[in-house]
PDB file of N, CA and C in Angstrom:
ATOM      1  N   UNK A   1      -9.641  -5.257  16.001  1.00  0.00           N
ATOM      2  CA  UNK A   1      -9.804  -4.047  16.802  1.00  0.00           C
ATOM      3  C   UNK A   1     -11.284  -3.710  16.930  1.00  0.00           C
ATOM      4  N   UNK A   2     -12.059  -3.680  18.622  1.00  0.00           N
ATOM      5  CA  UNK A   2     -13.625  -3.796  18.502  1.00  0.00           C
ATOM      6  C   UNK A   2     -13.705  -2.160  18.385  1.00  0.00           C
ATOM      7  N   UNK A   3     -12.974  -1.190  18.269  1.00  0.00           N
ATOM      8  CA  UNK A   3     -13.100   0.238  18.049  1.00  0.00           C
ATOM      9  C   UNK A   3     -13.148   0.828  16.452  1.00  0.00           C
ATOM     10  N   UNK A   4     -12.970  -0.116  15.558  1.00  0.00           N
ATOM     11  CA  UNK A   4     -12.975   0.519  14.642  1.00  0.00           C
ATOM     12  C   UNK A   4     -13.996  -0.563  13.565  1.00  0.00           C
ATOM     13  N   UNK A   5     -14.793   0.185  12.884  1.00  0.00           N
ATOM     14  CA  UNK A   5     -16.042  -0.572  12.077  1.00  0.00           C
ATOM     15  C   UNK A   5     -16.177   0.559  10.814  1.00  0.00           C
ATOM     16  N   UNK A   6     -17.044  -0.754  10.123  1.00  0.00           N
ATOM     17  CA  UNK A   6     -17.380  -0.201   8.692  1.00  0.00           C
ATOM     18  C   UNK A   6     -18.434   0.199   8.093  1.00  0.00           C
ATOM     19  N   UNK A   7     -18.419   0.512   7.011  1.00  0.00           N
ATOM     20  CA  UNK A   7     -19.983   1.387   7.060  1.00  0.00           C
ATOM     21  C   UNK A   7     -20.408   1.124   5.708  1.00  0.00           C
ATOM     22  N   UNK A   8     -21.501   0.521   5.303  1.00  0.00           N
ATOM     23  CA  UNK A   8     -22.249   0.266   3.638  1.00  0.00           C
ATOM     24  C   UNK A   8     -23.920   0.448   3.988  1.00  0.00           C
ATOM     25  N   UNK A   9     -24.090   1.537   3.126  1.00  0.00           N
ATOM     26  CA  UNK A   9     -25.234   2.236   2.981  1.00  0.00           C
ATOM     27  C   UNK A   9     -26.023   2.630   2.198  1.00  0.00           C
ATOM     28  N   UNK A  10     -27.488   2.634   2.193  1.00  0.00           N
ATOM     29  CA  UNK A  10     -28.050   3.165   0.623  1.00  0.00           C
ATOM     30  C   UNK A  10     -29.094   4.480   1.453  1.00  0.00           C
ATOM     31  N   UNK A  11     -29.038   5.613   0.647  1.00  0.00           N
ATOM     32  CA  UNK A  11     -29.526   6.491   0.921  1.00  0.00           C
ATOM     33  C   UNK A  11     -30.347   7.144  -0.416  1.00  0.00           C
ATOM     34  N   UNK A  12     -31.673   7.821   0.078  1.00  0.00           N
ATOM     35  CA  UNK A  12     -32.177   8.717  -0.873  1.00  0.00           C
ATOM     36  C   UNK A  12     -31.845  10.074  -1.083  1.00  0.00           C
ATOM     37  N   UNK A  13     -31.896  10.474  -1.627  1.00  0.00           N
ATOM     38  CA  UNK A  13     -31.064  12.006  -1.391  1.00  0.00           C
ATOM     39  C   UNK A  13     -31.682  13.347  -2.219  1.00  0.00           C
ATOM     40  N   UNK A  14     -33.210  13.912  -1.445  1.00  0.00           N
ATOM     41  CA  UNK A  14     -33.747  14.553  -1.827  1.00  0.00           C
ATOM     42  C   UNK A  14     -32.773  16.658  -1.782  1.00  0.00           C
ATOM     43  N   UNK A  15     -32.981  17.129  -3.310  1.00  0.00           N
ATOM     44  CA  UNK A  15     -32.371  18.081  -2.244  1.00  0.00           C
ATOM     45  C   UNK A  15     -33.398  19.428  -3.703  1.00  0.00           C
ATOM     46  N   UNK A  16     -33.799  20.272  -2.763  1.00  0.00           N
ATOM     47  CA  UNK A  16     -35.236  21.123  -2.984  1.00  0.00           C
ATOM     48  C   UNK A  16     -34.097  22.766  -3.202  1.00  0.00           C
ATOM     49  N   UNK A  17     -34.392  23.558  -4.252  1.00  0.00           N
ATOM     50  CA  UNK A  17     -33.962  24.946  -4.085  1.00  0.00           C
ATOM     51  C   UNK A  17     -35.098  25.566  -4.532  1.00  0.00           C
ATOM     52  N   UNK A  18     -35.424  26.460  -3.585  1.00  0.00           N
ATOM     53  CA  UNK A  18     -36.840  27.090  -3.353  1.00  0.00           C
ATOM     54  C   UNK A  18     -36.329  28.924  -3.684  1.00  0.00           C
ATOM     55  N   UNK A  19     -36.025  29.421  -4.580  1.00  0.00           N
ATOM     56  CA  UNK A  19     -35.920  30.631  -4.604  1.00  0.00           C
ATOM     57  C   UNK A  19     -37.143  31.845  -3.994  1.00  0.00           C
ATOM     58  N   UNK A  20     -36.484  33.027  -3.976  1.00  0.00           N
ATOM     59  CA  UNK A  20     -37.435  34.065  -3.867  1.00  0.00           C
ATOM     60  C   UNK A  20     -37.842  34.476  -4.871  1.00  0.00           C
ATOM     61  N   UNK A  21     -39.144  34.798  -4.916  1.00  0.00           N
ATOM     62  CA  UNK A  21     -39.941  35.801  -5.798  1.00  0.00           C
ATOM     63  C   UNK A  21     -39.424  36.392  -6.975  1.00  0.00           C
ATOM     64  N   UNK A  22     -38.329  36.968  -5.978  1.00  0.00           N
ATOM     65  CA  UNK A  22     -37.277  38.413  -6.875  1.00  0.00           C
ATOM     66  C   UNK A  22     -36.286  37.633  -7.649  1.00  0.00           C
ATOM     67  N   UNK A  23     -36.116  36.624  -7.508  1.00  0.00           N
ATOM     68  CA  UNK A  23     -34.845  35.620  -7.861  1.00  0.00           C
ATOM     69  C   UNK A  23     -35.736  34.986  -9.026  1.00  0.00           C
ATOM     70  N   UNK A  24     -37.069  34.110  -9.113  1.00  0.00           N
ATOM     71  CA  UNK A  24     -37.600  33.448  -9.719  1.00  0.00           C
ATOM     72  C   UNK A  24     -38.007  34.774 -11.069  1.00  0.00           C
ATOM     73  N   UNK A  25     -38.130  35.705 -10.756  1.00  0.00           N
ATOM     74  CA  UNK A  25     -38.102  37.118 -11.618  1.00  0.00           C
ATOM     75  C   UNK A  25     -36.983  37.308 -12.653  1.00  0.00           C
ATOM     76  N   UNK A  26     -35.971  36.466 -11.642  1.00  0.00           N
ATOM     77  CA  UNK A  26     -34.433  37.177 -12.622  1.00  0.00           C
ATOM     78  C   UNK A  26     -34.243  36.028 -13.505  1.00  0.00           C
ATOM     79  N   UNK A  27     -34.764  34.952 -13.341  1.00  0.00           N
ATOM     80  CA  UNK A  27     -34.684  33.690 -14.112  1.00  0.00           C
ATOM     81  C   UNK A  27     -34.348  32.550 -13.328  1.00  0.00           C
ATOM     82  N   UNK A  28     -33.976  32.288 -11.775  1.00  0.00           N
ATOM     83  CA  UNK A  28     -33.545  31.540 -11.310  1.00  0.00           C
ATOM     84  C   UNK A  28     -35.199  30.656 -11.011  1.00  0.00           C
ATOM     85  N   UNK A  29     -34.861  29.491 -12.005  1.00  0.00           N
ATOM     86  CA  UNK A  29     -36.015  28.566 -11.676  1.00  0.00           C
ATOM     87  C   UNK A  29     -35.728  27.687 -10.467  1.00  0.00           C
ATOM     88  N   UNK A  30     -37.049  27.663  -9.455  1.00  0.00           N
ATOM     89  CA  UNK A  30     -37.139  26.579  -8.511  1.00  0.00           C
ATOM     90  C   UNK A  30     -36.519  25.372  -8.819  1.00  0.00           C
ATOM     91  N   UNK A  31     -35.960  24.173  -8.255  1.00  0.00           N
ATOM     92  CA  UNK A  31     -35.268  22.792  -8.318  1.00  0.00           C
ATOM     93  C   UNK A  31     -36.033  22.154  -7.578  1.00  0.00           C
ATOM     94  N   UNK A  32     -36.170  20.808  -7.559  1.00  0.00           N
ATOM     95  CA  UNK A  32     -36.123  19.440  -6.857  1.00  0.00           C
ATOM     96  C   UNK A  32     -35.041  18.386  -7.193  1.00  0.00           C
ATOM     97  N   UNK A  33     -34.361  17.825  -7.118  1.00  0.00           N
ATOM     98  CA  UNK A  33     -33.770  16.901  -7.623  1.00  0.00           C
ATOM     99  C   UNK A  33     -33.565  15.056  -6.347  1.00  0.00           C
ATOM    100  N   UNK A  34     -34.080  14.297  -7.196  1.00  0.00           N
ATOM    101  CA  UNK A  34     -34.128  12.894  -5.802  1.00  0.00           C
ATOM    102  C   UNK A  34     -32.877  12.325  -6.670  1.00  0.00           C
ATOM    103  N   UNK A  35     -32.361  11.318  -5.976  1.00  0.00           N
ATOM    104  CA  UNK A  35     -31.371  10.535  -6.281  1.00  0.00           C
ATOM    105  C   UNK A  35     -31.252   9.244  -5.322  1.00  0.00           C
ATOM    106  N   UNK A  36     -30.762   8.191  -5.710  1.00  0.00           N
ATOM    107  CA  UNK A  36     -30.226   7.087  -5.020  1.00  0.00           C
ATOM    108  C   UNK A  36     -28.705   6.884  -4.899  1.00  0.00           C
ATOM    109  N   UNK A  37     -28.429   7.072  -3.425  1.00  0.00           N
ATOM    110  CA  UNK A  37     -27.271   6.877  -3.712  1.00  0.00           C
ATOM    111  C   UNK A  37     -26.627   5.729  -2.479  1.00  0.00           C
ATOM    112  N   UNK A  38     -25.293   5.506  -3.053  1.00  0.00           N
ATOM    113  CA  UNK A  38     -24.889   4.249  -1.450  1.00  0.00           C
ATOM    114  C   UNK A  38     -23.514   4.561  -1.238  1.00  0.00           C
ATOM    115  N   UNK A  39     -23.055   4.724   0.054  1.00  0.00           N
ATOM    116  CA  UNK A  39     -22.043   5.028   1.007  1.00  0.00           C
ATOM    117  C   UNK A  39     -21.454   3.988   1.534  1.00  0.00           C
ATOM    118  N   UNK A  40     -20.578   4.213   1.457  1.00  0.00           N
ATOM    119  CA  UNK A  40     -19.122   2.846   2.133  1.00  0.00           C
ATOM    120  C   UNK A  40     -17.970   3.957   2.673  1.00  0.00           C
ATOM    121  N   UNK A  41     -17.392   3.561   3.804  1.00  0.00           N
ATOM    122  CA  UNK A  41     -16.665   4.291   4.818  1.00  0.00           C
ATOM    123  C   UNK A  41     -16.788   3.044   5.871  1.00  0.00           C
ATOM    124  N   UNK A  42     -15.555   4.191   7.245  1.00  0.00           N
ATOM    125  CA  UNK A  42     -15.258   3.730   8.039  1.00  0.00           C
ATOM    126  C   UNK A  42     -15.103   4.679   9.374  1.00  0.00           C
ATOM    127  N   UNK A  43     -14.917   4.298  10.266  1.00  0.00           N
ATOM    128  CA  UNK A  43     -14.779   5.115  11.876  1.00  0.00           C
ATOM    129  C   UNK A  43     -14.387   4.128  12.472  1.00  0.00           C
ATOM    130  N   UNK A  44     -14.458   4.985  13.843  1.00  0.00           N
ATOM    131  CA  UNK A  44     -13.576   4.457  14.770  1.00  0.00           C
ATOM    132  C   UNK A  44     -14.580   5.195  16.086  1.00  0.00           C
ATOM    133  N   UNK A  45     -14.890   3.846  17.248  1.00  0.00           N
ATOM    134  CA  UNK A  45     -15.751   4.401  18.456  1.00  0.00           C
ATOM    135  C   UNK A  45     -14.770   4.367  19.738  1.00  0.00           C
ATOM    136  N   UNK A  46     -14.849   5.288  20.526  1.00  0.00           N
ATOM    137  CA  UNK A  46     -13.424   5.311  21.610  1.00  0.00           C
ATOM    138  C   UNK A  46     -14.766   5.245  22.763  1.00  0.00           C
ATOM    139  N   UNK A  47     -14.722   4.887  23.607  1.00  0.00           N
ATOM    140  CA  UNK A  47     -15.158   4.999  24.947  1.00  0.00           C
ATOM    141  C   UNK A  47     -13.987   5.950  25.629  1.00  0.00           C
ATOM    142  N   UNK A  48     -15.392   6.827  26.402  1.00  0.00           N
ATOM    143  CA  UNK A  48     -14.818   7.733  27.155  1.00  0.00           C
ATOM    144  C   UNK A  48     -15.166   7.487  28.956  1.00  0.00           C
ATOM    145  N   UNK A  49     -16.291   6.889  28.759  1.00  0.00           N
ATOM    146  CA  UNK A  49     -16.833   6.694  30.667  1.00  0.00           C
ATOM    147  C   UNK A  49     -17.249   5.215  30.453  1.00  0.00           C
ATOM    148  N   UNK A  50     -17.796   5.374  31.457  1.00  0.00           N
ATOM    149  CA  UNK A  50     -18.745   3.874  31.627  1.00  0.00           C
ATOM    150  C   UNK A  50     -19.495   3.671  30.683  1.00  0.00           C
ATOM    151  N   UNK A  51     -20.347   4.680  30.405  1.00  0.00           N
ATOM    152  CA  UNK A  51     -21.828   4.826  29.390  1.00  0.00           C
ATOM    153  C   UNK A  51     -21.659   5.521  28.362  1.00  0.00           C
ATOM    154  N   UNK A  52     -20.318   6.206  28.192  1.00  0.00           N
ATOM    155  CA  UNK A  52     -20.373   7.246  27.497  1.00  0.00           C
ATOM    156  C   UNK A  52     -19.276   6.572  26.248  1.00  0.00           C
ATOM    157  N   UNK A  53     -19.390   7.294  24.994  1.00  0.00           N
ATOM    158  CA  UNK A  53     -18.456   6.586  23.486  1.00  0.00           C
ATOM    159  C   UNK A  53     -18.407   7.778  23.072  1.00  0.00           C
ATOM    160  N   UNK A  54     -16.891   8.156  22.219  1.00  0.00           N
ATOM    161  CA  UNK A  54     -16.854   9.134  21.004  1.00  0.00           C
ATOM    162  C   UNK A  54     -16.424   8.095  19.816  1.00  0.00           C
ATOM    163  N   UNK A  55     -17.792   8.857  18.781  1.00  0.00           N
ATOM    164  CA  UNK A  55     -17.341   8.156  17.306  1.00  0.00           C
ATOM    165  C   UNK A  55     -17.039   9.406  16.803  1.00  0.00           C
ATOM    166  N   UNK A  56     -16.713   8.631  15.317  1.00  0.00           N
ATOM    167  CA  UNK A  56     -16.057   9.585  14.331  1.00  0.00           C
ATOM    168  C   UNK A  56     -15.903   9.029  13.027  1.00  0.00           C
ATOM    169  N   UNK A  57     -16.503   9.316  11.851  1.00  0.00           N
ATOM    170  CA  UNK A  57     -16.524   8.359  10.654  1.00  0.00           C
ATOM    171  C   UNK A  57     -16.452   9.146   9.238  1.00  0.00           C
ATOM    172  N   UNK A  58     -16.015   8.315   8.640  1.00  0.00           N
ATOM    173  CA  UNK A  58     -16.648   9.367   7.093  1.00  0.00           C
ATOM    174  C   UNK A  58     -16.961   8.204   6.289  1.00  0.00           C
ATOM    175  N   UNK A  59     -18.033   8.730   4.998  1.00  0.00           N
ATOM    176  CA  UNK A  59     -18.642   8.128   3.964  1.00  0.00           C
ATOM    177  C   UNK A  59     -18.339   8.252   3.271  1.00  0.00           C
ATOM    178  N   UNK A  60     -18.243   8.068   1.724  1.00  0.00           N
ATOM    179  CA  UNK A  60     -17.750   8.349   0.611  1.00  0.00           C
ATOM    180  C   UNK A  60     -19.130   8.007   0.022  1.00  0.00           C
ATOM    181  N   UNK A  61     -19.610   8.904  -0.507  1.00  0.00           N
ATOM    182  CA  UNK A  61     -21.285   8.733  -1.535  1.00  0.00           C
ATOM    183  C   UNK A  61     -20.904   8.660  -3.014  1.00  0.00           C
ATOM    184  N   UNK A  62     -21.726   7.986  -3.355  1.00  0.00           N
ATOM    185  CA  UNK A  62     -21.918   7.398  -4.642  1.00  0.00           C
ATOM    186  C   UNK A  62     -23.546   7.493  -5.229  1.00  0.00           C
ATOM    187  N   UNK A  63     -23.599   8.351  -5.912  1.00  0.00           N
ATOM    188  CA  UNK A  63     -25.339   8.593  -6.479  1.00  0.00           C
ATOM    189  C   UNK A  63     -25.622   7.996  -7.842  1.00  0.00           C
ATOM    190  N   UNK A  64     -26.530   7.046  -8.115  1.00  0.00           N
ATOM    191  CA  UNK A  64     -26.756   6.804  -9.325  1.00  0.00           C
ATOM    192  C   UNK A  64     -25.492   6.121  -9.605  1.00  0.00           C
ATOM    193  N   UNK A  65     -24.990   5.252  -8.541  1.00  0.00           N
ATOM    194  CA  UNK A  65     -24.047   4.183  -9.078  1.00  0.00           C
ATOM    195  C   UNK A  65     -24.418   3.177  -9.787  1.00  0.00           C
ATOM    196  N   UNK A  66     -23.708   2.299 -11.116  1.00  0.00           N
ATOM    197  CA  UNK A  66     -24.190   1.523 -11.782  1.00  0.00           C
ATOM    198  C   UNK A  66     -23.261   0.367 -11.329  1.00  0.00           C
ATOM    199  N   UNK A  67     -22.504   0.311 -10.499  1.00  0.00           N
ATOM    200  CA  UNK A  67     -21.800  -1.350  -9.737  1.00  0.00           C
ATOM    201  C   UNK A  67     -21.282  -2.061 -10.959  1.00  0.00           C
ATOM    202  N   UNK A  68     -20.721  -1.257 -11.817  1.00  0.00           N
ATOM    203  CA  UNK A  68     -19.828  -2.160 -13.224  1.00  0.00           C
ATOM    204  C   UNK A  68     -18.831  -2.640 -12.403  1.00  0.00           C
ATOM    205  N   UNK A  69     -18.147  -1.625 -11.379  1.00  0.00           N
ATOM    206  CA  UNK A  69     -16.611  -1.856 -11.210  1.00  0.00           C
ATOM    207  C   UNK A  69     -16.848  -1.387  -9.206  1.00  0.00           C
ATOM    208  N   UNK A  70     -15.752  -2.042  -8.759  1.00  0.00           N
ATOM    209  CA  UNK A  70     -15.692  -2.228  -7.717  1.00  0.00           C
ATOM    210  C   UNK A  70     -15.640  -0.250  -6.897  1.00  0.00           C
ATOM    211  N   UNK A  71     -16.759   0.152  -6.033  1.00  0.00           N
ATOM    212  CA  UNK A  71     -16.353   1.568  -5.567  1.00  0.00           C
ATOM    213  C   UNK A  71     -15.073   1.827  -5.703  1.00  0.00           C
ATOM    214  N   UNK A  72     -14.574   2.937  -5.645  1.00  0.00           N
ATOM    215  CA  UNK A  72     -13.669   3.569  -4.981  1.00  0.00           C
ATOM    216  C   UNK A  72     -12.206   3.133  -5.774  1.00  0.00           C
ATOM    217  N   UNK A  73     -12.457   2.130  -6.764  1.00  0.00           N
ATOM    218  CA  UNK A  73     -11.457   1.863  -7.604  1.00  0.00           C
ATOM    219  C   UNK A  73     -11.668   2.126  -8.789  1.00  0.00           C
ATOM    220  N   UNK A  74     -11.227   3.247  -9.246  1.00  0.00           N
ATOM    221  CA  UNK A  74     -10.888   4.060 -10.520  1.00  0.00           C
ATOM    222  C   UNK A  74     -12.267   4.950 -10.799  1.00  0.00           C
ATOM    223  N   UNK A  75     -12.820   5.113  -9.785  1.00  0.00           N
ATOM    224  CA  UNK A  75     -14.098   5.944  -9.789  1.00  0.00           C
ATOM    225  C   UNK A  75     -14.475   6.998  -8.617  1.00  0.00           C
ATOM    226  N   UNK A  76     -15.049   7.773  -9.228  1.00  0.00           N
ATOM    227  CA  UNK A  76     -15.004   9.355  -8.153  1.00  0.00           C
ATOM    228  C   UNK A  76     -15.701   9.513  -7.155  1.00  0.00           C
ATOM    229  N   UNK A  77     -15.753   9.383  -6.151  1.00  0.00           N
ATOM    230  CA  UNK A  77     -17.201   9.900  -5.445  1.00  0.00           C
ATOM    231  C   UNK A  77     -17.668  11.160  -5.789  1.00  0.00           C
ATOM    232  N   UNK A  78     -19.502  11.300  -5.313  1.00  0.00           N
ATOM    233  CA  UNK A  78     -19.908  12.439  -5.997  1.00  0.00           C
ATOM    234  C   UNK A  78     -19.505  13.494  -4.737  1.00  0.00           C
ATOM    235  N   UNK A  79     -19.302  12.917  -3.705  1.00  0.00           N
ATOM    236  CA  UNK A  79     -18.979  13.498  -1.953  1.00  0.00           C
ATOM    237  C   UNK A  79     -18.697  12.441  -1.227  1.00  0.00           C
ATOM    238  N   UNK A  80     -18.526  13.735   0.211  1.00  0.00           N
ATOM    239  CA  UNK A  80     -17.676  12.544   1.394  1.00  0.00           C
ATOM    240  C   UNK A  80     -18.967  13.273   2.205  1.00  0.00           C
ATOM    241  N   UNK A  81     -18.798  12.480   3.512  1.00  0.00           N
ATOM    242  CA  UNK A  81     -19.295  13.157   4.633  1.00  0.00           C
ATOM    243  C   UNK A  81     -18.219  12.799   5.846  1.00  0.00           C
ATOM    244  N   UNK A  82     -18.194  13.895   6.836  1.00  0.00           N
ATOM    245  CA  UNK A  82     -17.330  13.311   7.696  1.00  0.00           C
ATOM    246  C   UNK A  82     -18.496  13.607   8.990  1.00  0.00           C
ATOM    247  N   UNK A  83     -18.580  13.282   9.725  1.00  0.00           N
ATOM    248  CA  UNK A  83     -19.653  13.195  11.824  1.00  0.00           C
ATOM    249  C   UNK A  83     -18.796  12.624  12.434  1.00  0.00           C
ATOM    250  N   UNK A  84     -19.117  13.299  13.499  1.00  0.00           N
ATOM    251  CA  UNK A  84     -18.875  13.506  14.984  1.00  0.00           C
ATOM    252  C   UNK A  84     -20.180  12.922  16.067  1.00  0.00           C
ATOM    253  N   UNK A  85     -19.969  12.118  16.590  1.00  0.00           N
ATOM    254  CA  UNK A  85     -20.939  11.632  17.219  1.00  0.00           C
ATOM    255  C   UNK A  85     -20.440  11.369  18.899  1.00  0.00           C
ATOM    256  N   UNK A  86     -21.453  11.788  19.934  1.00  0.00           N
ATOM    257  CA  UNK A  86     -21.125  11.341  21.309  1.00  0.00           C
ATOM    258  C   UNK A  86     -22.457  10.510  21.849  1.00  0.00           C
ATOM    259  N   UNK A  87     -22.140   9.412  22.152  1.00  0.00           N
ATOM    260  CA  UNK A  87     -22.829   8.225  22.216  1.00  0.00           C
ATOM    261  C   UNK A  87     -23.017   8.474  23.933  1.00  0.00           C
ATOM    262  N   UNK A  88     -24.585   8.217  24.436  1.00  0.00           N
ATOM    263  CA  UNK A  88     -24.651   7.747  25.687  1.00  0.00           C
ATOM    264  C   UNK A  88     -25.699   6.684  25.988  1.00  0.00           C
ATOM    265  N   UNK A  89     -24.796   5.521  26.425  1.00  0.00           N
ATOM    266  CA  UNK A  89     -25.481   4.316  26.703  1.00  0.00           C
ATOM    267  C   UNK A  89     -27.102   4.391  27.976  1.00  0.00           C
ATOM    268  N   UNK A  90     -27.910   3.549  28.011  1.00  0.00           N
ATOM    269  CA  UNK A  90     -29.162   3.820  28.959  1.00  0.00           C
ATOM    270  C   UNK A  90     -29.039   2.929  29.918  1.00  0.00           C
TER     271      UNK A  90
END
């Protein structure tokens, strides 16, 4: 089926909490935290016109995976993502 494809990915995954003033006052300390993480999923692309495609996919993330054991078998993801995408060809 040429509409439906797979997805294996490695991503960095910076994510920053920048409090206020009044917050950093009450005890809430600023964050950074980076991570490595890799995504495996699947979608599906439909053509709608000549030029035109709707996708649609989700990921399943994995951060700081150590690859003992095969994804997604007997192990958690840390998240999913699901997108919506409308494709136009040039």
């Amino acid at each position: 089926l040429p509409i439906i494809y797979g997805i294996v990915g490695f991503g960095w995954y910076n994510t920053t909490f920048d409090f206020s003033s009044q917050l950093n006052d009450a005890g809430f300390a600023d964050e950074t935290k980076q991570e490595v993480g890799w995504h495996f999923g699947a979608g599906v692309e439909l053509p709608v016109g000549s030029n035109v495609r709707l996708a649609g996919d989700i990921r399943y993330v994995f951060l700081n995976y150590d690859f003992k054991s095969v994804p997604g078998v007997g192990t958690k993801n840390n998240f999913y993502l699901i997108a919506g995408s409308l494709l136009f060809g040039l």
